[in-house]
Protein backbone atom coordinates (compact mmCIF):
# COMPACT_ATOMS: atom_id res chain seq x y z
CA UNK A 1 0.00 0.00 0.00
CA UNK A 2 1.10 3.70 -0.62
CA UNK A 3 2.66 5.33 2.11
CA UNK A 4 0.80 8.50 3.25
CA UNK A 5 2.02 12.08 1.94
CA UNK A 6 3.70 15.20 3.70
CA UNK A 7 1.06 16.86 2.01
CA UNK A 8 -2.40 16.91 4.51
CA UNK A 9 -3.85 19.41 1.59
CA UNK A 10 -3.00 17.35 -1.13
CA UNK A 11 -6.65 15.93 -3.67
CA UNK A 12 -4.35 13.46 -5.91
CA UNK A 13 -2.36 11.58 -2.73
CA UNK A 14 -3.90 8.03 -1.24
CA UNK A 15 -3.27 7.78 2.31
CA UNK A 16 -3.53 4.27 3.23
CA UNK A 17 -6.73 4.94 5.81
CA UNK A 18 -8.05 8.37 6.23
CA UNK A 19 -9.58 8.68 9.93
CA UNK A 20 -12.38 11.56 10.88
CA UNK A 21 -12.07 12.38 14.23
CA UNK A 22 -9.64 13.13 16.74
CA UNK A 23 -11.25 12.05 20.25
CA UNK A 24 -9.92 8.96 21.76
CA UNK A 25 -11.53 6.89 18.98
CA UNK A 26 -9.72 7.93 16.28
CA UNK A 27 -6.59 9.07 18.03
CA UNK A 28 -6.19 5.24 18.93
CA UNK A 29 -6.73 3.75 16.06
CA UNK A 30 -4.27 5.84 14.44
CA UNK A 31 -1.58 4.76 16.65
CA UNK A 32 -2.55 1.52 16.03
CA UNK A 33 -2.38 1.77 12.25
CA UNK A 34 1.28 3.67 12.69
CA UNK A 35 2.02 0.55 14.96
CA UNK A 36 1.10 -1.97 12.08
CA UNK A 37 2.88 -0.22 9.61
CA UNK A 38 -0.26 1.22 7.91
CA UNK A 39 -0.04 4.78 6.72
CA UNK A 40 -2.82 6.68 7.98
CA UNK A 41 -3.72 10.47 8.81
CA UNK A 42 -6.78 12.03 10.96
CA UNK A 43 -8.57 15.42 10.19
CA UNK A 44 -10.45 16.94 13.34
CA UNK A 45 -13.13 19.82 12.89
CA UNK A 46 -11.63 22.10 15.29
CA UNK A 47 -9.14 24.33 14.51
CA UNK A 48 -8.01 24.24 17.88
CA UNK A 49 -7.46 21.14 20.53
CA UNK A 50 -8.38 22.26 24.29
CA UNK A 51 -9.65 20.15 27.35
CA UNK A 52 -12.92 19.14 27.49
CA UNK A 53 -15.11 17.02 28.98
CA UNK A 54 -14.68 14.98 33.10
CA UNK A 55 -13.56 11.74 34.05
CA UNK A 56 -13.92 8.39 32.38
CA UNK A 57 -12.79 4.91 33.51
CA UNK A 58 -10.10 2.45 30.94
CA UNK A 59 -11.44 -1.16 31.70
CA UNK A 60 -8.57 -3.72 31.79
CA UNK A 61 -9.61 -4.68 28.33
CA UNK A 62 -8.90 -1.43 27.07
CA UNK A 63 -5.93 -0.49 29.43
CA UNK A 64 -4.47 -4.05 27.95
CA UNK A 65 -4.53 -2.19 24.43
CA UNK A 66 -3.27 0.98 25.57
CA UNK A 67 -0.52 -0.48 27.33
CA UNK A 68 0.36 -2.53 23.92
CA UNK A 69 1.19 0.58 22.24
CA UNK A 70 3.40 1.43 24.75
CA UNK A 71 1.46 4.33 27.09
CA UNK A 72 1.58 2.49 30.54
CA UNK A 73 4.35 4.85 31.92
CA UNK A 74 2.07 7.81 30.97
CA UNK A 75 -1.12 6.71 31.85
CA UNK A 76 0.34 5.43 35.47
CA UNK A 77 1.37 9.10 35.57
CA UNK A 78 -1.76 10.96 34.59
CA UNK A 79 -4.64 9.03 35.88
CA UNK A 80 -5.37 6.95 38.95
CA UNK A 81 -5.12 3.29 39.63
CA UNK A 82 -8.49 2.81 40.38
CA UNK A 83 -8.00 -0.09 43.35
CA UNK A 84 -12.09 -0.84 44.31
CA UNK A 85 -15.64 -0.92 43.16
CA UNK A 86 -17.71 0.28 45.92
CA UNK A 87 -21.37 0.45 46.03
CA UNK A 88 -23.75 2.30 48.96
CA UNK A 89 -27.23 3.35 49.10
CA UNK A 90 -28.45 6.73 49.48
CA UNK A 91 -28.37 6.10 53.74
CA UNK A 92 -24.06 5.47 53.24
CA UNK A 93 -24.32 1.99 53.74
CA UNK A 94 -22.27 -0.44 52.15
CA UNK A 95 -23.75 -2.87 50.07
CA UNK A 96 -20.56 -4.45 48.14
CA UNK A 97 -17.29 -4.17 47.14
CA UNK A 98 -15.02 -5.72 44.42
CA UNK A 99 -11.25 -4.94 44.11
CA UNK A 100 -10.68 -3.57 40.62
CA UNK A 101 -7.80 -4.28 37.74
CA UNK A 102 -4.21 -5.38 39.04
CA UNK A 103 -6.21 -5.76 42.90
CA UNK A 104 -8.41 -8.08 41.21
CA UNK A 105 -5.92 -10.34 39.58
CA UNK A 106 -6.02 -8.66 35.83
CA UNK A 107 -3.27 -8.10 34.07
CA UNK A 108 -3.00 -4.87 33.54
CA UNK A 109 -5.01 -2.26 35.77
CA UNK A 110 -8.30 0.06 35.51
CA UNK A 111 -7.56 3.81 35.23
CA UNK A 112 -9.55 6.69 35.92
CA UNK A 113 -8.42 9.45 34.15
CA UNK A 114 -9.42 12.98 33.03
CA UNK A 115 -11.03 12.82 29.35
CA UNK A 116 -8.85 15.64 28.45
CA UNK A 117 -5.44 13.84 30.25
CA UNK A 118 -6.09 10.89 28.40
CA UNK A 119 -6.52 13.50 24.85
CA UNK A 120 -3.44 14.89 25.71
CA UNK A 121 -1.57 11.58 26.18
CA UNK A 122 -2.77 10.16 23.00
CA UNK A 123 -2.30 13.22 20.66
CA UNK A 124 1.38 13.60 21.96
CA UNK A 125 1.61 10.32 20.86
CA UNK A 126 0.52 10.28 17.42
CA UNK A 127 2.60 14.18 16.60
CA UNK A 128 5.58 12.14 18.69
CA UNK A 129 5.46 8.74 16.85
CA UNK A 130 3.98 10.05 13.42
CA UNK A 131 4.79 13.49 12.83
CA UNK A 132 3.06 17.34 13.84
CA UNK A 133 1.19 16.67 10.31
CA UNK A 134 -0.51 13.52 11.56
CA UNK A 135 -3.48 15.06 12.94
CA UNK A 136 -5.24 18.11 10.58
CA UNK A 137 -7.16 20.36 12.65
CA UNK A 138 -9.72 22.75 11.13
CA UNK A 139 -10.99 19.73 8.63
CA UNK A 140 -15.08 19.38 8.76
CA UNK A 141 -15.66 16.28 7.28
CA UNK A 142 -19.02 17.18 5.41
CA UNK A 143 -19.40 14.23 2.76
CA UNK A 144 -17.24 11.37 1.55
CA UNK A 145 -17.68 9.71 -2.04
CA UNK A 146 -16.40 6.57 -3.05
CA UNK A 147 -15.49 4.23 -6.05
CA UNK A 148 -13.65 0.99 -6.91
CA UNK A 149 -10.20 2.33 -6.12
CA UNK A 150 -10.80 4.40 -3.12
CA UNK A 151 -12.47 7.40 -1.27
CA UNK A 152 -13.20 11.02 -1.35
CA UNK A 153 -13.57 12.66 1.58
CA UNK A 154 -14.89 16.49 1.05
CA UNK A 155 -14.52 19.30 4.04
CA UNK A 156 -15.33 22.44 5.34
CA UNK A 157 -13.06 24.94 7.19
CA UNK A 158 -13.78 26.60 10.58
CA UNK A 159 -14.39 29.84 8.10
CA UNK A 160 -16.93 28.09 5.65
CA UNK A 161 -14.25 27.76 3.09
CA UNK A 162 -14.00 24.57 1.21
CA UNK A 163 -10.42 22.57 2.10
CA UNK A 164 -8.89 20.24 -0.88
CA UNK A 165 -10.53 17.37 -0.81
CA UNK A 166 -8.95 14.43 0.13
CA UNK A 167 -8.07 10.47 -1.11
CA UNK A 168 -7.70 7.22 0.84
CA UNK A 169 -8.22 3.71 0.16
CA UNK A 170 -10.28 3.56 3.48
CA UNK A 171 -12.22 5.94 5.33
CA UNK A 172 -12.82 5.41 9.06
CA UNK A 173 -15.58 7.33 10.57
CA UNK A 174 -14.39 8.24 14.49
CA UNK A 175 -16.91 11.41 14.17
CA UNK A 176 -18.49 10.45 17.25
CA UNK A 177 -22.07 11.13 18.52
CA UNK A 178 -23.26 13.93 15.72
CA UNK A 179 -20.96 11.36 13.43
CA UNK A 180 -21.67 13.07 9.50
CA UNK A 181 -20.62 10.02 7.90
CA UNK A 182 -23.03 7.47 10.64
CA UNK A 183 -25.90 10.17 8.70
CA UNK A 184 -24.44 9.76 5.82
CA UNK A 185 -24.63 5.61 5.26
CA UNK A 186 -28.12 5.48 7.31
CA UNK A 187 -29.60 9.00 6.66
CA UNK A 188 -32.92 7.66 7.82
CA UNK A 189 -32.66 6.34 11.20
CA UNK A 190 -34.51 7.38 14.35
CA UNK A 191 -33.72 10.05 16.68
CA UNK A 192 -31.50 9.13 19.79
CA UNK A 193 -33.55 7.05 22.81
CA UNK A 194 -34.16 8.79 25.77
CA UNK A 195 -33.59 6.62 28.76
CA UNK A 196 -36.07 8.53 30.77
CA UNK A 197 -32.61 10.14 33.01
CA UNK A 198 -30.41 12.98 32.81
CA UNK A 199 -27.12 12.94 34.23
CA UNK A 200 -24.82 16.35 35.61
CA UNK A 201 -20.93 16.12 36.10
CA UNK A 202 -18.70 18.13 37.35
CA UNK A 203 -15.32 17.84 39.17
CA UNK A 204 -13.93 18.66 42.87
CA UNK A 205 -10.57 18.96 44.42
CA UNK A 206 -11.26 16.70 47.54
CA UNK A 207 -8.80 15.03 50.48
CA UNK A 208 -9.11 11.16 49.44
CA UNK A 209 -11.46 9.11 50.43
CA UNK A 210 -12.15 5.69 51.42
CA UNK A 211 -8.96 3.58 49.47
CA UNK A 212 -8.60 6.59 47.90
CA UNK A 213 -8.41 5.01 44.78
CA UNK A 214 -12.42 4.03 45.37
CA UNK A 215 -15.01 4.15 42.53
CA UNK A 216 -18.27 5.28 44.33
CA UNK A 217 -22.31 4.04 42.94
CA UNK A 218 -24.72 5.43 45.62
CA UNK A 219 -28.39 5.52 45.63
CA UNK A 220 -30.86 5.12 42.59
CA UNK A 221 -32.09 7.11 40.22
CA UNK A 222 -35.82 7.38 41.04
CA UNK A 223 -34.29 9.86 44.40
CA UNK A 224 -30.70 10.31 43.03
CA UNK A 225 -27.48 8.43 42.60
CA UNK A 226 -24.10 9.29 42.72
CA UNK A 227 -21.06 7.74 41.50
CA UNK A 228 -17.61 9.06 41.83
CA UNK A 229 -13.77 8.65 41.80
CA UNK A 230 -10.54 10.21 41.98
CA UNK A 231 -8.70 11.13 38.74
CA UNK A 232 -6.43 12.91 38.92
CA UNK A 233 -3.47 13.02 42.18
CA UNK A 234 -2.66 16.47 42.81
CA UNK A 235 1.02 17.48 44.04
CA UNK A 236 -0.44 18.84 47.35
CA UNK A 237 -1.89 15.40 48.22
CA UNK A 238 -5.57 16.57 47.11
CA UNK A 239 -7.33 14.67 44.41
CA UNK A 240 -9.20 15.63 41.28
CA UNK A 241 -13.02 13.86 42.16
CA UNK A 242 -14.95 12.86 38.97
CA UNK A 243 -18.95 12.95 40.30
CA UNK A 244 -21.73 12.21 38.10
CA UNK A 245 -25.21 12.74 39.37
CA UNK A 246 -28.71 10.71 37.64
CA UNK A 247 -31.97 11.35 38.27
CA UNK A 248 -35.18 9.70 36.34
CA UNK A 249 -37.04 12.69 34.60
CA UNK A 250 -39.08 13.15 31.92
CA UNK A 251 -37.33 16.49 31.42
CA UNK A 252 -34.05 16.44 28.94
CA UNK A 253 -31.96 18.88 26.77
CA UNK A 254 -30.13 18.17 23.55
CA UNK A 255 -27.02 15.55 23.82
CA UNK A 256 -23.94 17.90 23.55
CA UNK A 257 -21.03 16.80 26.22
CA UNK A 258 -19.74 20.34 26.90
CA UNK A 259 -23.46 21.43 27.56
CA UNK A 260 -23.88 23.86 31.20
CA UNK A 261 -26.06 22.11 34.04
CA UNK A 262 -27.04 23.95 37.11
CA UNK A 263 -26.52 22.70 40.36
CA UNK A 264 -29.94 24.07 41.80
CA UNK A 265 -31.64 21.46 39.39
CA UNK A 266 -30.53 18.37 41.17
CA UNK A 267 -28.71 19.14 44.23
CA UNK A 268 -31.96 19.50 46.25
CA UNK A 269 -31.65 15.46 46.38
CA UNK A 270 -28.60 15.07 47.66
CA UNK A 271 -28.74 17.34 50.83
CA UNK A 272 -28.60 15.05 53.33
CA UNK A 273 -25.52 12.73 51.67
CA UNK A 274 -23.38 13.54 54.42
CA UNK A 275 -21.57 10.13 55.17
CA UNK A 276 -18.31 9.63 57.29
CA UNK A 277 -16.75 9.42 53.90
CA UNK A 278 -17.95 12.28 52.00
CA UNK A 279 -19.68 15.31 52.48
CA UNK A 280 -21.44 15.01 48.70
CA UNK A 281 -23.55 18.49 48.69
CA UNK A 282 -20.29 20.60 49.85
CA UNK A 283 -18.29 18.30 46.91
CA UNK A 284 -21.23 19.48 44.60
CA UNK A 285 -21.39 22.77 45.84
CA UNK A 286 -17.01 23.36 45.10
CA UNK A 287 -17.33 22.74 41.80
CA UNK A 288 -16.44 25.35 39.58
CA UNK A 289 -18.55 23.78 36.41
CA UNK A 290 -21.48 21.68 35.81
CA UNK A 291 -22.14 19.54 32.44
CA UNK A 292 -25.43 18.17 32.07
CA UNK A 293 -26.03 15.78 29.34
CA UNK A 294 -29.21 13.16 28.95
CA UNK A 295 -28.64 9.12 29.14
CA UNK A 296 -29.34 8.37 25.66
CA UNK A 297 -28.49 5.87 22.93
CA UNK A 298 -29.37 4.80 19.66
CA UNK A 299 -30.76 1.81 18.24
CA UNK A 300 -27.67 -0.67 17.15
CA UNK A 301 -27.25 -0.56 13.63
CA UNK A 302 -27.53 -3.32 11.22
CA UNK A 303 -24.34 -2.60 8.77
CA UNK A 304 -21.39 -0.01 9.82
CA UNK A 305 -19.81 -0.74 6.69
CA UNK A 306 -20.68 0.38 2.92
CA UNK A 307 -17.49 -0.45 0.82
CA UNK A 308 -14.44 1.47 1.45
CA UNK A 309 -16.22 3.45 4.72
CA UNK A 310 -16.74 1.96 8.06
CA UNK A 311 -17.44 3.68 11.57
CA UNK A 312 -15.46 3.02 14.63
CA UNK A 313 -16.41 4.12 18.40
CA UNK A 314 -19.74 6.75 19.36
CA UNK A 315 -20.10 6.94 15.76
CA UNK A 316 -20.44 3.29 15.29
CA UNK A 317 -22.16 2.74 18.80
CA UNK A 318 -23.29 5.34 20.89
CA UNK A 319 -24.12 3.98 24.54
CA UNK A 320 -25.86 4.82 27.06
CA UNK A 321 -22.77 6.13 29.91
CA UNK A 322 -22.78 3.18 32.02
CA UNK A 323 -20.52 0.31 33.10
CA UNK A 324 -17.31 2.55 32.17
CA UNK A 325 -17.44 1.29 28.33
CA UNK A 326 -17.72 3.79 25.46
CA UNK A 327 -14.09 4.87 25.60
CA UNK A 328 -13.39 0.80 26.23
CA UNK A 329 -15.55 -0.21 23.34
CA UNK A 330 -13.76 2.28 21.17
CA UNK A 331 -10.53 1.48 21.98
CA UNK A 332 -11.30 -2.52 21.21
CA UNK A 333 -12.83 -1.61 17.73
CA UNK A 334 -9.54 -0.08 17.21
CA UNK A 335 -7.47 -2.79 17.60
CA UNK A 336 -9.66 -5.43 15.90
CA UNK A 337 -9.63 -3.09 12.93
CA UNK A 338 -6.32 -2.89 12.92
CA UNK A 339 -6.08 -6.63 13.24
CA UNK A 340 -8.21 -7.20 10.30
CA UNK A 341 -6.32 -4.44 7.92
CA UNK A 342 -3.75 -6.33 8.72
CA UNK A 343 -4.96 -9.60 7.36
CA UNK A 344 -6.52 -8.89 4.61
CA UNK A 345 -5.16 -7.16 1.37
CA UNK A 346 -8.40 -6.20 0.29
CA UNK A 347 -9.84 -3.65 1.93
CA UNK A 348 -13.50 -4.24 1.76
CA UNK A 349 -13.07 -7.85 3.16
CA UNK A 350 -10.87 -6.12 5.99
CA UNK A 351 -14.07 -3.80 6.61
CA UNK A 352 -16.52 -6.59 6.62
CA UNK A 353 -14.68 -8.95 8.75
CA UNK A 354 -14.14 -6.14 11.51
CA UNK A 355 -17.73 -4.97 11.36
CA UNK A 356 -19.12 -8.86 11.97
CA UNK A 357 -16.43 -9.06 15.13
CA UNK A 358 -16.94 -6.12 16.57
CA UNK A 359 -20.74 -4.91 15.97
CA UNK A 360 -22.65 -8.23 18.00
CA UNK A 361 -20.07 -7.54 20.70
CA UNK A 362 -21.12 -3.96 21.05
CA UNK A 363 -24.91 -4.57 20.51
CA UNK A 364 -24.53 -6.52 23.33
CA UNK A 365 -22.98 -3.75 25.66
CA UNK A 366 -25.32 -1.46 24.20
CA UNK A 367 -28.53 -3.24 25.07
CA UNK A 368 -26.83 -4.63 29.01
CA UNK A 369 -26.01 -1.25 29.34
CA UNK A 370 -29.67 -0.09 29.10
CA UNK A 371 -31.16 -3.10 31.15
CA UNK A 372 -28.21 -4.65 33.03
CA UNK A 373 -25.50 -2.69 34.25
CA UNK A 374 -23.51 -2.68 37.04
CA UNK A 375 -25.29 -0.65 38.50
CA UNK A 376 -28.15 -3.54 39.06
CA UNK A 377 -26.45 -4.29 42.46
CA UNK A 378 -27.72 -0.91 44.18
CA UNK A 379 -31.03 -1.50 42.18
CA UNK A 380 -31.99 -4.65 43.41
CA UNK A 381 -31.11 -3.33 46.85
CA UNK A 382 -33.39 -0.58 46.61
CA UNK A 383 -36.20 -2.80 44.99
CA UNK A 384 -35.80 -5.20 48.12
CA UNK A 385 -35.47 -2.62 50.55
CA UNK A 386 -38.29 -0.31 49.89
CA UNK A 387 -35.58 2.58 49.24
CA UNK A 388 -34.99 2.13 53.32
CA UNK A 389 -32.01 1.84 56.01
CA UNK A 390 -31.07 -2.47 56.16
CA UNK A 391 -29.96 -3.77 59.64
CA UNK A 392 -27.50 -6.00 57.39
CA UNK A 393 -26.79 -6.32 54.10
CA UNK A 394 -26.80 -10.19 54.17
CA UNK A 395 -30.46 -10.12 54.98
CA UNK A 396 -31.37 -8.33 52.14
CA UNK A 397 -28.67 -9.80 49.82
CA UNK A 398 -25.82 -12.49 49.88
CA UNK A 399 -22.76 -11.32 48.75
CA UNK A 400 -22.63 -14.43 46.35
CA UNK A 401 -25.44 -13.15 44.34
CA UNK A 402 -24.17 -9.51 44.09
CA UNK A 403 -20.57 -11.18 42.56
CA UNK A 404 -22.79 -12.61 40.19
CA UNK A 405 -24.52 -10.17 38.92
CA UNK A 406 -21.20 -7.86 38.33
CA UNK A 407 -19.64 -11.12 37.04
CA UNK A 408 -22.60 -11.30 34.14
CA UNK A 409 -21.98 -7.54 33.38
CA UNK A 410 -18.48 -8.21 33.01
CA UNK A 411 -18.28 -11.07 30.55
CA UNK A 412 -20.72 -8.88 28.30
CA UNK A 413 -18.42 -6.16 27.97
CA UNK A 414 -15.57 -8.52 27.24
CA UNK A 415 -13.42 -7.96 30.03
CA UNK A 416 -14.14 -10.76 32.51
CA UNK A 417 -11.23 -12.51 33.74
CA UNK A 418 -11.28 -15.31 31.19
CA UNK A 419 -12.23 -13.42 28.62
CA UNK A 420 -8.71 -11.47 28.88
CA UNK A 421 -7.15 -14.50 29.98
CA UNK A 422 -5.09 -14.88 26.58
CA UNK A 423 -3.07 -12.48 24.53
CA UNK A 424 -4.81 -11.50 21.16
């Protein structure tokens, strides 16, 4: 295959793939692609990369990838070792707790990690590794057109001006949630699903907590629940705290991840959430920004392929934000495509063999995630409770049954123990 040109503006050069999108989806894969000797290059709409966005959670499946391309030394650095899965209800009891990653005999650990940390990790990566031309910035992918040969991919600058367009034998959609090419090869599908419950984030320099490497589910949605966890250590011994908030409401706004919340919308249920462990209103109350967003999905999709274009990540899959697993899931569709580039010569068999790995195993996420998350364990609780205090957990619960429903979660999202149990 060609190698790619020093020429991001050039019509008449074939890059090898051609990736839209530079979030985590498509800043992965294109490490992955340098790794496997592919020649790739990814155009981003904004002219300009800052730090968006809160906390997210790397699963050990998708830790296991990272560290593969070599970023364990700088994740260890940027993020926290999450050590525990905790779960409470909205009196600060403790239901159940699970040691997490390395604590619970994985390989390679969970991280929680600042969405923009874990951007600037990556992109230092690909301008380190593949050049300060790797990634195009200012590049609105607006249409893409295709033949036997290759693809077309036309865009708009951040002035309305029309960039060359550009060639590539592939074309990997990493557009994410608004994706323009997911519209383009299924321009009649639904609107997103509302799950019937809006989220707010924020974060909140905090003293640590519990292990202090603790990831925190308290309560249930129909009066409020809470999860949270460190991610970032700070040098005065302080921690970054990640906190999402969910309440079930018919009320929602437009999906849009850097979208303003306001505290006085939610925080009325969380008054009195003043455990031993955490004083959760004043952690609310010290943050300097709120993101609201609503916990929607979409309907799996029957193809992601059409030829020479595929999608990979939110674009392929958007998810509702449970179970820590639309940064995971993107990072694994990464690596299988790379996988399957890699074996085939053809590049329409390579896009049809990742699309029938990869799309049942994310339907499957996609549709647990809406019905059978984690997040189960503090549901049943509340369902067998009456939403009230419990002299003991054990006569509510056993213990045995609350491993097993985080163990059925688990093997869903492809990162139970034996499911990682052998290099790929």
């Amino acid at each position: 295959m060609p190698r790619r040109s020093t020429d991001p503006a050039s019509p008449t050069v074939e890059d090898e793939v051609l990736i839209v999108g530079a979030g985590i989806a498509g800043l992965v894969l294109a490490l992955e692609l340098h790794d496997a000797g592919i020649g790739c290059r990814v155009y981003e709409a904004v002219p300009e990369v800052g730090v968006v966005g809160v906390g997210i959670n790397l699963l050990p499946h998708a830790s296991r990838v990272l560290h593969r391309l070599g970023l364990g030394e700088e994740l260890c650095r940027a993020a926290v070792v999450t050590q525990e899965s905790v779960f409470f209800n909205r009196f600060g009891q403790l239901i159940y707790r699970e040691p997490s990653g390395r604590h619970a005999g994985y390989e390679h650990p969970q991280y929680s990690i600042h969405r923009g940390d874990l951007h600037a990790v990556l992109l230092a990566a690909v301008r380190e590794r593949m050049g300060a031309d790797a990634v195009v910035l200012g590049h609105r992918c607006v249409r893409a057109e295709q033949d036997e040969t290759g693809v077309t991919a036309h865009f708009a600058g951040p002035g309305g001006d029309e960039p060359p367009p550009v060639r590539a034998r592939v074309l990997v959609g990493c557009d994410g949630i608004h994706s323009v090419l997911r519209k383009q090869l299924h321009p009649h599908e639904g609107e997103p699903r509302y799950s019937g419950i809006n989220m707010w984030r924020g974060v909140t320099k905090v003293r640590p907590f519990l292990s202090g490497a603790s990831m925190v589910r308290a309560g249930w949605i129909d009066q409020g629940k809470l999860v949270a966890y460190p991610i970032r250590n700070l040098p005065d011994g302080d921690q970054l705290l990640n906190w999402v908030v969910e309440i079930q409401t018919p009320r929602h706004v437009q999906r849009d991840w850097n979208r303003r919340g306001h505290l006085e919308d939610f925080i009325g249920a969380f008054e009195d959430w003043h455990f031993d462990w955490l004083d959760v209103p004043a952690m609310m109350r010290a943050s300097e920004t709120v993101l609201e967003y609503p916990m929607v999905d979409q309907d799996p999709l029957d193809h992601w392929s059409e030829g020479r274009i595929t999608l990979l990540g939110d674009a392929a899959h958007p998810m509702v934000p449970r179970g820590s697993n639309g940064a995971g899931q993107a990072i694994l569709d990464a690596r299988a495509l790379r996988d399957h580039l890699i074996a085939s010569p053809d590049p329409v068999t390579a896009l049809r063999a990742y699309e029938a790995e990869r799309l049942p195993a994310t339907t499957q996420v996609v549709l647990a995630n809406r019905s059978m998350p984690p997040d189960v364990i503090i549901r049943e609780v509340w369902q067998r409770t009456g939403d009230r205090p419990f002299d003991s957990i054990d006569d509510v619960i056993k213990v045995e049954e609350l491993a097993q429903i985080s163990q059925r979660y688990k093997e869903i999202a492809g990162y139970s123990a034996g499911a990682l149990g052998t290099d790929r």
